[in-house]
PDB file of N, CA and C in Angstrom:
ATOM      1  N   UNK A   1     131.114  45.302  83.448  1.00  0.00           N
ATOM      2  CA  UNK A   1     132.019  44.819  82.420  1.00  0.00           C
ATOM      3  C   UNK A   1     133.044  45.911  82.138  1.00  0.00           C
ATOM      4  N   UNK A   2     134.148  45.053  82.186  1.00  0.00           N
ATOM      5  CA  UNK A   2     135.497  46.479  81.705  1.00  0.00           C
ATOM      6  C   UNK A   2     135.287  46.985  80.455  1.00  0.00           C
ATOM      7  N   UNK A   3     136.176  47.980  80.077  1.00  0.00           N
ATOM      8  CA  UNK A   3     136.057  48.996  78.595  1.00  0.00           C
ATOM      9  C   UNK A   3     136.434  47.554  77.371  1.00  0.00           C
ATOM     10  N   UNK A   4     137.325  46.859  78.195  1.00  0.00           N
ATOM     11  CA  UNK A   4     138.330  45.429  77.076  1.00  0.00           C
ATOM     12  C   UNK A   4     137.065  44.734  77.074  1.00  0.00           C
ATOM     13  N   UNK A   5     136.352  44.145  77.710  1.00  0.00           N
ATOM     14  CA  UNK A   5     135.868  43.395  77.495  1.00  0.00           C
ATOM     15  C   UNK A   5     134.465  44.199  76.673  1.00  0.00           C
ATOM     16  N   UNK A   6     133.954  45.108  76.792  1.00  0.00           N
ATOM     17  CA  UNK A   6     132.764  46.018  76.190  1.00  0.00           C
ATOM     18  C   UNK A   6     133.479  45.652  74.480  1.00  0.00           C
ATOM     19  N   UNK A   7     134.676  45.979  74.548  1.00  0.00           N
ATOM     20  CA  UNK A   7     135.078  46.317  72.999  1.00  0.00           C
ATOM     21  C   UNK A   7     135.137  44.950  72.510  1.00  0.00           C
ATOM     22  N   UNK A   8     135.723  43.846  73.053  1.00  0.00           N
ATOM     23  CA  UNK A   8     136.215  42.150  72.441  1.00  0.00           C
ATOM     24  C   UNK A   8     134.596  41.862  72.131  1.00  0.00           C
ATOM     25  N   UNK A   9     133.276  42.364  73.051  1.00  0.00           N
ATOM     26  CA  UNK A   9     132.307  41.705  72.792  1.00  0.00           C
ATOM     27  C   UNK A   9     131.970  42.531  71.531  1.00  0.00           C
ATOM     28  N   UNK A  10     131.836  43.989  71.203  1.00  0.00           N
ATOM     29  CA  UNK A  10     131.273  45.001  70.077  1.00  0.00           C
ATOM     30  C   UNK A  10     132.051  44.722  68.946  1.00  0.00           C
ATOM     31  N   UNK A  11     133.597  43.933  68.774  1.00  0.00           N
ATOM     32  CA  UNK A  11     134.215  43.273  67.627  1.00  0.00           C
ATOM     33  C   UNK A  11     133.605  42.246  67.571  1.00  0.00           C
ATOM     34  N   UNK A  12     133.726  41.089  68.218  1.00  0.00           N
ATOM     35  CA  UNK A  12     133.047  40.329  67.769  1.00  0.00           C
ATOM     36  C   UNK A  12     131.711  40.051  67.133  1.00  0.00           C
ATOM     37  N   UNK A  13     130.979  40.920  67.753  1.00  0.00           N
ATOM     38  CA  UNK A  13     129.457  41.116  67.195  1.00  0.00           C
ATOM     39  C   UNK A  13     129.732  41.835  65.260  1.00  0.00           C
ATOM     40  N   UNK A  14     130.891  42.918  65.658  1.00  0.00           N
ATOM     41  CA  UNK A  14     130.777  43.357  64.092  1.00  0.00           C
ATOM     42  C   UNK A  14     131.519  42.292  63.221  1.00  0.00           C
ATOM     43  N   UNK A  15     132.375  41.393  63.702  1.00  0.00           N
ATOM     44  CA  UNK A  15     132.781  39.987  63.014  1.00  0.00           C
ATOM     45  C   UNK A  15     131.797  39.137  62.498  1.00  0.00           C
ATOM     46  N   UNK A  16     130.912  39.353  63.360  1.00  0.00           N
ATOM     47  CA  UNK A  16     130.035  38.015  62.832  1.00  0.00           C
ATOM     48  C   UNK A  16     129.236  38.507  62.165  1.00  0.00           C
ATOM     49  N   UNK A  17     128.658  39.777  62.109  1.00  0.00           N
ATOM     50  CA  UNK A  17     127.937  40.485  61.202  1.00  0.00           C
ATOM     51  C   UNK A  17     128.721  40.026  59.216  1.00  0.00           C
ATOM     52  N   UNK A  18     129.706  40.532  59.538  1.00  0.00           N
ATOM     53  CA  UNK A  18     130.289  40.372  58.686  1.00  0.00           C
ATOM     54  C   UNK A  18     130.589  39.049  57.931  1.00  0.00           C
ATOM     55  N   UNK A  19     131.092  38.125  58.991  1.00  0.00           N
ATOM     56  CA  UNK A  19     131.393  36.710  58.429  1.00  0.00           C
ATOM     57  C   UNK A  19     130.088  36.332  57.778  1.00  0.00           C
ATOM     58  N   UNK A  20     128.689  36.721  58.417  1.00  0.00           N
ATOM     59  CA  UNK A  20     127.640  35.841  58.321  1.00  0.00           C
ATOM     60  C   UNK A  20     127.427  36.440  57.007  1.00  0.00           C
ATOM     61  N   UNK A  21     127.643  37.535  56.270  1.00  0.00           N
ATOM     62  CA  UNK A  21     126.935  38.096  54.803  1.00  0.00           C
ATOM     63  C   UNK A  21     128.718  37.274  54.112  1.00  0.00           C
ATOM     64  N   UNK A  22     129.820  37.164  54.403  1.00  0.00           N
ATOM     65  CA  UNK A  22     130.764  36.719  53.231  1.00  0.00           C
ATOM     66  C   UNK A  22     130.219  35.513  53.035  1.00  0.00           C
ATOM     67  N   UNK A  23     129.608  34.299  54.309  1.00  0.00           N
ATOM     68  CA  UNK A  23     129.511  33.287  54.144  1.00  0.00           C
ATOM     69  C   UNK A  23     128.465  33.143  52.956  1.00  0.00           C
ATOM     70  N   UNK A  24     126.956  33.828  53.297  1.00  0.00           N
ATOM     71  CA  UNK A  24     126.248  34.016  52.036  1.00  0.00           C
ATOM     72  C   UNK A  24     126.139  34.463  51.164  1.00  0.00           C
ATOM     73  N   UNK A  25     127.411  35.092  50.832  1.00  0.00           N
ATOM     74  CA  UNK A  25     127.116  35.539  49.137  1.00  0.00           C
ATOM     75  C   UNK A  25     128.508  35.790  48.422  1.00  0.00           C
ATOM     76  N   UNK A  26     129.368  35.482  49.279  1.00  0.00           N
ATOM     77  CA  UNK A  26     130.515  35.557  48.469  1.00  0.00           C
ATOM     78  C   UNK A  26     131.407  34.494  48.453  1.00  0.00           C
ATOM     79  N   UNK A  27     131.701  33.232  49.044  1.00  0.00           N
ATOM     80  CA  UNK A  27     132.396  32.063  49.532  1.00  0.00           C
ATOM     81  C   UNK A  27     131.584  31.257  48.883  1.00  0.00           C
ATOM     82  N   UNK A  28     132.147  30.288  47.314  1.00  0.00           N
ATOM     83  CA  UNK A  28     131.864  29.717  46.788  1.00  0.00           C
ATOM     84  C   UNK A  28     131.757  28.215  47.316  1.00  0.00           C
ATOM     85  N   UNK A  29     132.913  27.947  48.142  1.00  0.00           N
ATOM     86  CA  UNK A  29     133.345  26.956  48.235  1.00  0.00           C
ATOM     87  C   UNK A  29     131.904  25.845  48.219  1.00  0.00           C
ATOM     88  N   UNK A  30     132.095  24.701  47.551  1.00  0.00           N
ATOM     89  CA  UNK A  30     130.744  23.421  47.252  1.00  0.00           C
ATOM     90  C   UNK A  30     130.961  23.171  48.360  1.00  0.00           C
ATOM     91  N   UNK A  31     132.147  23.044  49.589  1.00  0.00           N
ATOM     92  CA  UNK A  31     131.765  22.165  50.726  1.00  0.00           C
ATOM     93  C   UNK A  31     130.950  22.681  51.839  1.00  0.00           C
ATOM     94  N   UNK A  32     130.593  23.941  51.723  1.00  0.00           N
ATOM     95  CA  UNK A  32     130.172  24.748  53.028  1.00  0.00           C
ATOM     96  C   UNK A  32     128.409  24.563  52.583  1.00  0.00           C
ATOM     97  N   UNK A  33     128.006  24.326  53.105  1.00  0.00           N
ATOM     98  CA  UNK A  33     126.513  23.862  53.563  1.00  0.00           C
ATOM     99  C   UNK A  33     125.500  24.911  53.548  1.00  0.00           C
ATOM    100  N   UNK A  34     124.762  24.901  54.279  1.00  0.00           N
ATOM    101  CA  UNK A  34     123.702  26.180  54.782  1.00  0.00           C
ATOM    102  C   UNK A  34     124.340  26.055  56.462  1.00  0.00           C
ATOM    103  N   UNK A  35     125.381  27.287  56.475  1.00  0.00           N
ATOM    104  CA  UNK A  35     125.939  27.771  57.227  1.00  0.00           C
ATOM    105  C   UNK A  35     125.660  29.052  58.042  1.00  0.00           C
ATOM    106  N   UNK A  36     125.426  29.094  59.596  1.00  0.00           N
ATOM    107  CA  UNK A  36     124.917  30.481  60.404  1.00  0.00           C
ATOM    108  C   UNK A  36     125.872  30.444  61.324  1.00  0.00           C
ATOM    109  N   UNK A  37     126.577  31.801  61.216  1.00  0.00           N
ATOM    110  CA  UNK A  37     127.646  32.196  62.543  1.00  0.00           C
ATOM    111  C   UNK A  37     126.592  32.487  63.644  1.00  0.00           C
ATOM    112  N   UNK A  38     126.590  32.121  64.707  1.00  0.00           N
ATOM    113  CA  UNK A  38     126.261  32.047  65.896  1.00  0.00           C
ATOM    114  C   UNK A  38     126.484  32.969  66.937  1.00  0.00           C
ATOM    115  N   UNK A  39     128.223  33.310  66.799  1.00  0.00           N
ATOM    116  CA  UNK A  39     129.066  33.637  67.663  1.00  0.00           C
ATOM    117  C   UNK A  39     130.086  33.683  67.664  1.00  0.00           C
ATOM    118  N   UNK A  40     130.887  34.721  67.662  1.00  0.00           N
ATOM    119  CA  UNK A  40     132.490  35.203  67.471  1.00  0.00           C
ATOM    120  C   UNK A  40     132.622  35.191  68.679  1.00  0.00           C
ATOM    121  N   UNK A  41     133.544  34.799  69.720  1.00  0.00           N
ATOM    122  CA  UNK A  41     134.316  34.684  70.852  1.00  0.00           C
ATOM    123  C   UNK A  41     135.608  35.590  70.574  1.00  0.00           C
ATOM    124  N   UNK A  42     136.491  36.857  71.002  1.00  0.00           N
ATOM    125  CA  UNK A  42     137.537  37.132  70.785  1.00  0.00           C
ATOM    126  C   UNK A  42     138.155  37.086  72.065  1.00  0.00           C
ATOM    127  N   UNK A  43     139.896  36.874  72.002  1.00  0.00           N
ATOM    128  CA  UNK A  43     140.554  36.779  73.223  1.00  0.00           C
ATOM    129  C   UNK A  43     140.718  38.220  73.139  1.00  0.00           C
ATOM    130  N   UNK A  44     141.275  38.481  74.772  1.00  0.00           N
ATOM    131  CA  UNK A  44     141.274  39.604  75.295  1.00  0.00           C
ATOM    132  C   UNK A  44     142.980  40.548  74.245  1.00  0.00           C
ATOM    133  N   UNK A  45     143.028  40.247  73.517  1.00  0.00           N
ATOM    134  CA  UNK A  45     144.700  40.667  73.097  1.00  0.00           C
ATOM    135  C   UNK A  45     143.753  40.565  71.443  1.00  0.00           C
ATOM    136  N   UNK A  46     142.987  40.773  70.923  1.00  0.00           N
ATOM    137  CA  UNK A  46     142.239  40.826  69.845  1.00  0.00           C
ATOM    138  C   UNK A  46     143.039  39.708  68.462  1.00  0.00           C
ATOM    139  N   UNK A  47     143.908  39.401  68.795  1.00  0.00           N
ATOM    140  CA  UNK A  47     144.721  38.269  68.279  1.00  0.00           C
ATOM    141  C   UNK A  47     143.984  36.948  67.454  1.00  0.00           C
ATOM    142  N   UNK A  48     143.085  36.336  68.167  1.00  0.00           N
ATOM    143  CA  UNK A  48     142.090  35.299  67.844  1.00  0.00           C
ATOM    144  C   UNK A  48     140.586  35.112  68.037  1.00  0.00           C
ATOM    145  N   UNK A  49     140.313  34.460  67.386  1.00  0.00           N
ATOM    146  CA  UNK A  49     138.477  35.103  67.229  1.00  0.00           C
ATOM    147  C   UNK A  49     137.928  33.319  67.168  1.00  0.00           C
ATOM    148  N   UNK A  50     137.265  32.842  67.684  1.00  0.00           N
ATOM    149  CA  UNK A  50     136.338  31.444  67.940  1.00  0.00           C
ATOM    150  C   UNK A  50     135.648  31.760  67.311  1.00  0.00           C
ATOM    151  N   UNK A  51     135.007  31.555  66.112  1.00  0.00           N
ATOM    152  CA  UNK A  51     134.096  31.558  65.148  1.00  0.00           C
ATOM    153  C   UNK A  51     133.239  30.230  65.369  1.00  0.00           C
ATOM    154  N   UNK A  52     132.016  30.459  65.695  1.00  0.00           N
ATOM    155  CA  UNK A  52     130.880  29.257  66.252  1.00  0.00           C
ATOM    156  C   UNK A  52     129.492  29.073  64.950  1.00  0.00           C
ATOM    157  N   UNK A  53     129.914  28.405  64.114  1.00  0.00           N
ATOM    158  CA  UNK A  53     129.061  27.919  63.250  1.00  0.00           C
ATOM    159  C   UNK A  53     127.673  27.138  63.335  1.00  0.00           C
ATOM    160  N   UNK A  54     126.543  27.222  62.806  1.00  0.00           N
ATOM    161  CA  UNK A  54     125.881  25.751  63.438  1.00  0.00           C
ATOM    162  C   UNK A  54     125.513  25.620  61.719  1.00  0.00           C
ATOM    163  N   UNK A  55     125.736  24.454  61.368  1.00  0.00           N
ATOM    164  CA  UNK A  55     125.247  23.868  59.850  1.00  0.00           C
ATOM    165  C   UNK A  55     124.333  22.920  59.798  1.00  0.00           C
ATOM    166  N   UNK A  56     123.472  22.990  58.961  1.00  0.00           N
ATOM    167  CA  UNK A  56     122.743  22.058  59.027  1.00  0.00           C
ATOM    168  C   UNK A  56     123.074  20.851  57.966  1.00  0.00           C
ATOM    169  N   UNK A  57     122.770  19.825  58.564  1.00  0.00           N
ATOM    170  CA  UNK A  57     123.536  18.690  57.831  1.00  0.00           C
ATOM    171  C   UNK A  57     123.842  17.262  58.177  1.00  0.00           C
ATOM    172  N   UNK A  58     124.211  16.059  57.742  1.00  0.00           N
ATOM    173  CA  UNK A  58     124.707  15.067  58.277  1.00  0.00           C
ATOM    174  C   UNK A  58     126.222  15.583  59.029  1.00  0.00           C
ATOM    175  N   UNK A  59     126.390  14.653  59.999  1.00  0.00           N
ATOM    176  CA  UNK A  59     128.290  15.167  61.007  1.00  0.00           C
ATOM    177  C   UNK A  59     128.857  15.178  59.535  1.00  0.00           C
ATOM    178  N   UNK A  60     129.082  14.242  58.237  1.00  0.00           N
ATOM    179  CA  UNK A  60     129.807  14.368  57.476  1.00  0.00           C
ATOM    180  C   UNK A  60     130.038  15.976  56.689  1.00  0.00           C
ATOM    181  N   UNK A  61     128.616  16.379  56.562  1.00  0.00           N
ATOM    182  CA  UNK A  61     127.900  17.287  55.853  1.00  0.00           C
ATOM    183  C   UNK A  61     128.265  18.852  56.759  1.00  0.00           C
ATOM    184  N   UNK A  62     128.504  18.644  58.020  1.00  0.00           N
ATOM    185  CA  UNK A  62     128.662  19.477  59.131  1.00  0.00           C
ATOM    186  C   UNK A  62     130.305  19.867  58.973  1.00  0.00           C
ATOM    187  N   UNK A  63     131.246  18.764  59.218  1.00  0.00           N
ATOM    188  CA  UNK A  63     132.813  18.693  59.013  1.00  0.00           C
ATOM    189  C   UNK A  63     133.196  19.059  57.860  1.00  0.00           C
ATOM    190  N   UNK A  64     132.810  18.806  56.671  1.00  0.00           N
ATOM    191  CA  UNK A  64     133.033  19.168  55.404  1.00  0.00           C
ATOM    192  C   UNK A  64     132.445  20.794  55.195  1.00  0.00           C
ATOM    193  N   UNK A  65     131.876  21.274  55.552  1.00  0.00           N
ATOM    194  CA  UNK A  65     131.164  22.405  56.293  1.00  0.00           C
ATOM    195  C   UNK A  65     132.649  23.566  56.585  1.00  0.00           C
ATOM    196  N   UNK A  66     133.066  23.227  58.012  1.00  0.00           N
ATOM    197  CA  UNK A  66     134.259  23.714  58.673  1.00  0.00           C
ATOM    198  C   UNK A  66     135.404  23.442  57.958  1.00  0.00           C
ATOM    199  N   UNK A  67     135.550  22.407  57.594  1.00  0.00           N
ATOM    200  CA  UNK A  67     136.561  22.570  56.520  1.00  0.00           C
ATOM    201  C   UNK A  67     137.151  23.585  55.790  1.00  0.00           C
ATOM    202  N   UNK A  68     135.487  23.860  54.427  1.00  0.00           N
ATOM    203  CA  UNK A  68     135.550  24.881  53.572  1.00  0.00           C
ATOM    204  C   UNK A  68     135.616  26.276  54.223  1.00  0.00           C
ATOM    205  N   UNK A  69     135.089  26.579  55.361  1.00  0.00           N
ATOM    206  CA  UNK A  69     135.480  27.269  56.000  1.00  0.00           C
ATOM    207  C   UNK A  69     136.799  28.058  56.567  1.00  0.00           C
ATOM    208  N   UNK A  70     137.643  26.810  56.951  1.00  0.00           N
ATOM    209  CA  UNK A  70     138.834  27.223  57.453  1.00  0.00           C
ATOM    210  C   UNK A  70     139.617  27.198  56.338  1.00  0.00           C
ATOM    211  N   UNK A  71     139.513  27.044  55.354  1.00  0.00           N
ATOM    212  CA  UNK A  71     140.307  26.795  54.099  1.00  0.00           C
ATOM    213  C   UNK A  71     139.776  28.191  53.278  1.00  0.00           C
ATOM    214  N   UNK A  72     138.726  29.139  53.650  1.00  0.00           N
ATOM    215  CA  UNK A  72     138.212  29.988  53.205  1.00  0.00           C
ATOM    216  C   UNK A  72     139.172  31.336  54.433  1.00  0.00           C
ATOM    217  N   UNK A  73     139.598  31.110  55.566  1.00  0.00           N
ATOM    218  CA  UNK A  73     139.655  31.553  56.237  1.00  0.00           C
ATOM    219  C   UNK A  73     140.388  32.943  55.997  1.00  0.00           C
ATOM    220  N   UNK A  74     141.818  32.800  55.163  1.00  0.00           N
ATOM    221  CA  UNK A  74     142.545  33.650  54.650  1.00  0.00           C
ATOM    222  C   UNK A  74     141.794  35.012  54.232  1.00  0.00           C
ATOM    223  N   UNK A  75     140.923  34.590  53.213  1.00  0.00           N
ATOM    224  CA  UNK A  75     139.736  35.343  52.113  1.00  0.00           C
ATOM    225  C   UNK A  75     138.464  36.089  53.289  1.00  0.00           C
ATOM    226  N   UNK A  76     138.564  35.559  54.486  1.00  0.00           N
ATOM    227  CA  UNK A  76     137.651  35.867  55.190  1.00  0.00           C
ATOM    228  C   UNK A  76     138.300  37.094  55.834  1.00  0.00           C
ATOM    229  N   UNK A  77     139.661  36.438  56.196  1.00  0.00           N
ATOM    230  CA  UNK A  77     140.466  37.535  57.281  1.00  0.00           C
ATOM    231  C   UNK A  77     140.266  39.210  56.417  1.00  0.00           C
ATOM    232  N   UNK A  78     140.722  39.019  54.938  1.00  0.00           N
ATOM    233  CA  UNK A  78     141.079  39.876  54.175  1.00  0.00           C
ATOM    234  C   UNK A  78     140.058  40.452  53.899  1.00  0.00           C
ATOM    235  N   UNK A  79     138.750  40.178  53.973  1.00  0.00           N
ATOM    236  CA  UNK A  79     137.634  41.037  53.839  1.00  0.00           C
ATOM    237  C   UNK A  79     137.154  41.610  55.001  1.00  0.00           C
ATOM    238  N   UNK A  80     137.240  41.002  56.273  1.00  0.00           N
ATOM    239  CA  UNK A  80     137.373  41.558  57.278  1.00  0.00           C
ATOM    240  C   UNK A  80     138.148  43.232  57.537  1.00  0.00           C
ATOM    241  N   UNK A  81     139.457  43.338  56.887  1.00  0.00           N
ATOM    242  CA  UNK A  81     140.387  43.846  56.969  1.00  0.00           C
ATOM    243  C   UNK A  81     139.962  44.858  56.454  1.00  0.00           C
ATOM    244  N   UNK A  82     139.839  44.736  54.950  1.00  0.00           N
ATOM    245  CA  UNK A  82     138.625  45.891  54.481  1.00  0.00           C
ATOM    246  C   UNK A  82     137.597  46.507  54.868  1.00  0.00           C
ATOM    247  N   UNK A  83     136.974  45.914  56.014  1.00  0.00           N
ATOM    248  CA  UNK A  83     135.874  46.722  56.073  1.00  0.00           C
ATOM    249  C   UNK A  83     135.897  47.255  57.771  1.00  0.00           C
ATOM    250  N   UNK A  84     136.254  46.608  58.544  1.00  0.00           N
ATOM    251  CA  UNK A  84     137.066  46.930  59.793  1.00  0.00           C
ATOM    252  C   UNK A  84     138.789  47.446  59.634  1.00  0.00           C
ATOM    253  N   UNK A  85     138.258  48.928  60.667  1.00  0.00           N
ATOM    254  CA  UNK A  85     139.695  49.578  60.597  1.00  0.00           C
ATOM    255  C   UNK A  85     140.837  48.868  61.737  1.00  0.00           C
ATOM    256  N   UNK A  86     141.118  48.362  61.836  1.00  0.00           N
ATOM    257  CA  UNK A  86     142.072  47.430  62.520  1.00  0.00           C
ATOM    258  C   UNK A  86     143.860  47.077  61.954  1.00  0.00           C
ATOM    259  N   UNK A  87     144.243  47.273  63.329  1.00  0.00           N
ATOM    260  CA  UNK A  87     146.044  47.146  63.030  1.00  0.00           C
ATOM    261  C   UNK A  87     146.383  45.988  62.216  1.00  0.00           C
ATOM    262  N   UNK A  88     145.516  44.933  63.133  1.00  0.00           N
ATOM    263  CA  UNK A  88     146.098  43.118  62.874  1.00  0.00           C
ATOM    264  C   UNK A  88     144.709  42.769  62.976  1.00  0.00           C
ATOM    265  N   UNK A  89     144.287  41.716  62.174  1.00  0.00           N
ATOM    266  CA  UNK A  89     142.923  41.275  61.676  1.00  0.00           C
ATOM    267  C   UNK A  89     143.209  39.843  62.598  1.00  0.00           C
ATOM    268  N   UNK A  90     142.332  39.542  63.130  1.00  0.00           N
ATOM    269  CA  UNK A  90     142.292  38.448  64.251  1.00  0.00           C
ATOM    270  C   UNK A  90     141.855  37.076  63.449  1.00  0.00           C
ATOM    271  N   UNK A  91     143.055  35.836  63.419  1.00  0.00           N
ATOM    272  CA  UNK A  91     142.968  34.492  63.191  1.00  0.00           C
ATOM    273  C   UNK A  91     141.506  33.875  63.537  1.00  0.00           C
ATOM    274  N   UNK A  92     141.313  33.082  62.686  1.00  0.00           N
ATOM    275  CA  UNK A  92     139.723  32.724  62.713  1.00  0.00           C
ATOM    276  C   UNK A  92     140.075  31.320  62.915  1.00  0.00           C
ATOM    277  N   UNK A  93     139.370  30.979  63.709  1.00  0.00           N
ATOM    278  CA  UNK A  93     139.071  29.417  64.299  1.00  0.00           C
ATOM    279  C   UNK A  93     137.686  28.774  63.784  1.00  0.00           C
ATOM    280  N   UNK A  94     137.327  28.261  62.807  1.00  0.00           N
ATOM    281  CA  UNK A  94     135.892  27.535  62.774  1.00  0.00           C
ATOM    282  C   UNK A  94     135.806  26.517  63.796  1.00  0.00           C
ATOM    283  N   UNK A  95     134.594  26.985  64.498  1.00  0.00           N
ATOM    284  CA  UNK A  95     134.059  25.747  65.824  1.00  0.00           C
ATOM    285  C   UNK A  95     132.718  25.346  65.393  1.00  0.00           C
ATOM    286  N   UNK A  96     131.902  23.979  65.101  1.00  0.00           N
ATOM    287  CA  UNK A  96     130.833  23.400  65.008  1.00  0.00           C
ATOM    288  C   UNK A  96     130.103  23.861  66.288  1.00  0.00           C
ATOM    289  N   UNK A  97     129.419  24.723  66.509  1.00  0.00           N
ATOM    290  CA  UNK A  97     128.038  25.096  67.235  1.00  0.00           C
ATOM    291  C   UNK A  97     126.375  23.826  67.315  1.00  0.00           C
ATOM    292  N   UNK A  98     127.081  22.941  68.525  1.00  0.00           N
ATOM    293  CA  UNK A  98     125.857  22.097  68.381  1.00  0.00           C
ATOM    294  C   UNK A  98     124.511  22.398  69.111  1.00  0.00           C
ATOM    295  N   UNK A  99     124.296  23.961  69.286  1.00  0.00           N
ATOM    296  CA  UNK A  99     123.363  24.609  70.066  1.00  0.00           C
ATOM    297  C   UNK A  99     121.711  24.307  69.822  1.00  0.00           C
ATOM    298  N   UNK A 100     122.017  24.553  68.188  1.00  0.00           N
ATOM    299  CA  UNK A 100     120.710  24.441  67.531  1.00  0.00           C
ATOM    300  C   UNK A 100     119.802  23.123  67.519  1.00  0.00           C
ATOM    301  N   UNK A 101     120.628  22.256  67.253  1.00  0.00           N
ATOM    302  CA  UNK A 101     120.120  20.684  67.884  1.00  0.00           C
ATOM    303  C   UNK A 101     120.287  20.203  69.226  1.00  0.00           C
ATOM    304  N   UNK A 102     120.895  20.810  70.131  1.00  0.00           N
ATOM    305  CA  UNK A 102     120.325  20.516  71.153  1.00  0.00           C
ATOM    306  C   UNK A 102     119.286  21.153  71.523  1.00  0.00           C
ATOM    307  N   UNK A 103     118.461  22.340  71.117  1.00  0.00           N
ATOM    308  CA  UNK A 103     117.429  23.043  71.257  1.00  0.00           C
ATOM    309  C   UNK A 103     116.053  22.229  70.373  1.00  0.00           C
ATOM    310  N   UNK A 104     116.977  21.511  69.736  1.00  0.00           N
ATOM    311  CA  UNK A 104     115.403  20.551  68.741  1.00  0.00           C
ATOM    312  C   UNK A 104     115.213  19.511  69.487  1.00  0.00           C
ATOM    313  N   UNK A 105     116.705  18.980  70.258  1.00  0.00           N
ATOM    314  CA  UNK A 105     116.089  18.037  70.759  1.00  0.00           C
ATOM    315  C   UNK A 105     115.112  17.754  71.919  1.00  0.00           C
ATOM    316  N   UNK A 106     115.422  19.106  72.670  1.00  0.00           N
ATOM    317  CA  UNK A 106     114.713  19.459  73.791  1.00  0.00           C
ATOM    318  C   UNK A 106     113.541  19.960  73.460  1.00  0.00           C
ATOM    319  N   UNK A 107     113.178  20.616  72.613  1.00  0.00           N
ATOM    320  CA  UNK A 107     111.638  20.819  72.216  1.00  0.00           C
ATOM    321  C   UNK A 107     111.204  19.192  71.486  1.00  0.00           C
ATOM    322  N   UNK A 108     111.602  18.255  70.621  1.00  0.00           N
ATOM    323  CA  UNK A 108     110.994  17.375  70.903  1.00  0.00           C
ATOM    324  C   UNK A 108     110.748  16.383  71.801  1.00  0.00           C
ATOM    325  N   UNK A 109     111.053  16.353  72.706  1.00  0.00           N
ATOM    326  CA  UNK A 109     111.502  15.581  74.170  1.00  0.00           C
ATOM    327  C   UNK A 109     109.893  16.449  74.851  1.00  0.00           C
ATOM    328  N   UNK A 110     109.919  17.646  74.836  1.00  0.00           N
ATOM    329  CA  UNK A 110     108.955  18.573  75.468  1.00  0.00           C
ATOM    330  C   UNK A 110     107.872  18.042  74.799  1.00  0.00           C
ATOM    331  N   UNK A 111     107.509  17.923  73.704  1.00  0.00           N
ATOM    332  CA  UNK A 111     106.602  17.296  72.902  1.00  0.00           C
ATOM    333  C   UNK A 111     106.061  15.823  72.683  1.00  0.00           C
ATOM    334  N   UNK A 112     107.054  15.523  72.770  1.00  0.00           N
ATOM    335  CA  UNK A 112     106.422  13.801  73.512  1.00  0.00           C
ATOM    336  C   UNK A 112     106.350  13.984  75.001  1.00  0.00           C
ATOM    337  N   UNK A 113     106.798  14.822  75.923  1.00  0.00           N
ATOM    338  CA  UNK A 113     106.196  14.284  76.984  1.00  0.00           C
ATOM    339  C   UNK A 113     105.168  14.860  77.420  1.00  0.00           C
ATOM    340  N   UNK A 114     104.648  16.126  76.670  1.00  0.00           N
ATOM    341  CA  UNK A 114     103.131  16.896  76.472  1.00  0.00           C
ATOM    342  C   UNK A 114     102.390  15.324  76.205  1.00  0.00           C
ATOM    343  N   UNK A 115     102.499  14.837  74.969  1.00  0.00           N
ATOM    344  CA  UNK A 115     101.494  13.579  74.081  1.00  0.00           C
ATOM    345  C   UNK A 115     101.529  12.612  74.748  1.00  0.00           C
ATOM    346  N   UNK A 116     102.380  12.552  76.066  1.00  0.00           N
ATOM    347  CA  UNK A 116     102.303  11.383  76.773  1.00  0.00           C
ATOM    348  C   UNK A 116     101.297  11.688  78.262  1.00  0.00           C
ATOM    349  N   UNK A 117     101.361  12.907  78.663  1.00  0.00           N
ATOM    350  CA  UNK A 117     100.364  13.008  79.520  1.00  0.00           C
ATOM    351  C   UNK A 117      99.114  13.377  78.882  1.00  0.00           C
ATOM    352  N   UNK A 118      99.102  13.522  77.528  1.00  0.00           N
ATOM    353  CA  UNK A 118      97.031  13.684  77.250  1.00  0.00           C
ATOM    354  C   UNK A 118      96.822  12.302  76.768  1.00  0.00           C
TER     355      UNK A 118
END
C-alpha cells in the first residue's frame, strides 16, 4: 500500500472514531436513531469522506436516520476540525450501511438450515 493510501485509510479510521462519539453524545437531533459508523471511505485528494452508517430501524426509521445526519453534517465537519489538525476538513456523505442485516440474515438462513437437517 502507498504512503496516500496508508494515510486516507489512518484519517478515516480517526474520522470515524470521532464521528462515532459526536453521534453519541453530542447530536441531538430526534431523527437519528441508534446509529454506528461502520466506515469512513476518503478519496485520494482528502476532499470527501463516505461516511457508512448502519441504523437500526424500520427503512423509514433508517432514512430519517441519514437525514438528521446530513443535516447535522456542518456541526460534524466543525468538530472534526477541532480536533484534527487539518488544512480543509473533508465533506461528509451519509451512506446507509446494509452490512449488519445482511449478516442476520445469513446467520438466520444458517440456522434454519442447521434445524432442518436434525
Amino acid at each position: 500500500m502507498s504512503i496516500a493510501g496508508r494515510r486516507t485509510d489512518r484519517l478515516g479510521h480517526e474520522i470515524r472514531v470521532i464521528l462515532a462519539e459526536l453521534i453519541a453524545r453530542q447530536v441531538k437531533d430526534p431523527r437519528i436513531g441508534f446509529a454506528t459508523v461502520t466506515r469512513v471511505e476518503m478519496t485520494a485528494d482528502l476532499h470527501y469522506a463516505r461516511v457508512y452508517v448502519s441504523v437500526l430501524g424500520t427503512p423509514e426509521e433508517q432514512e430519517s436516520s441519514i437525514e438528521g445526519l446530513s443535516s447535522a453534517a456542518g456541526f460534524l465537519r466543525h468538530e472534526i476540525g477541532h480536533r484534527l489538525d487539518m488544512r480543509r476538513i473533508p465533506e461528509l456523505a451519509f451512506i446507509l450501511d446494509h452490512g449488519a442485516e445482511a449478516g442476520e440474515r445469513i446467520e438466520m438462513l444458517l440456522q434454519q438450515i442447521h434445524k432442518d437437517e436434525n
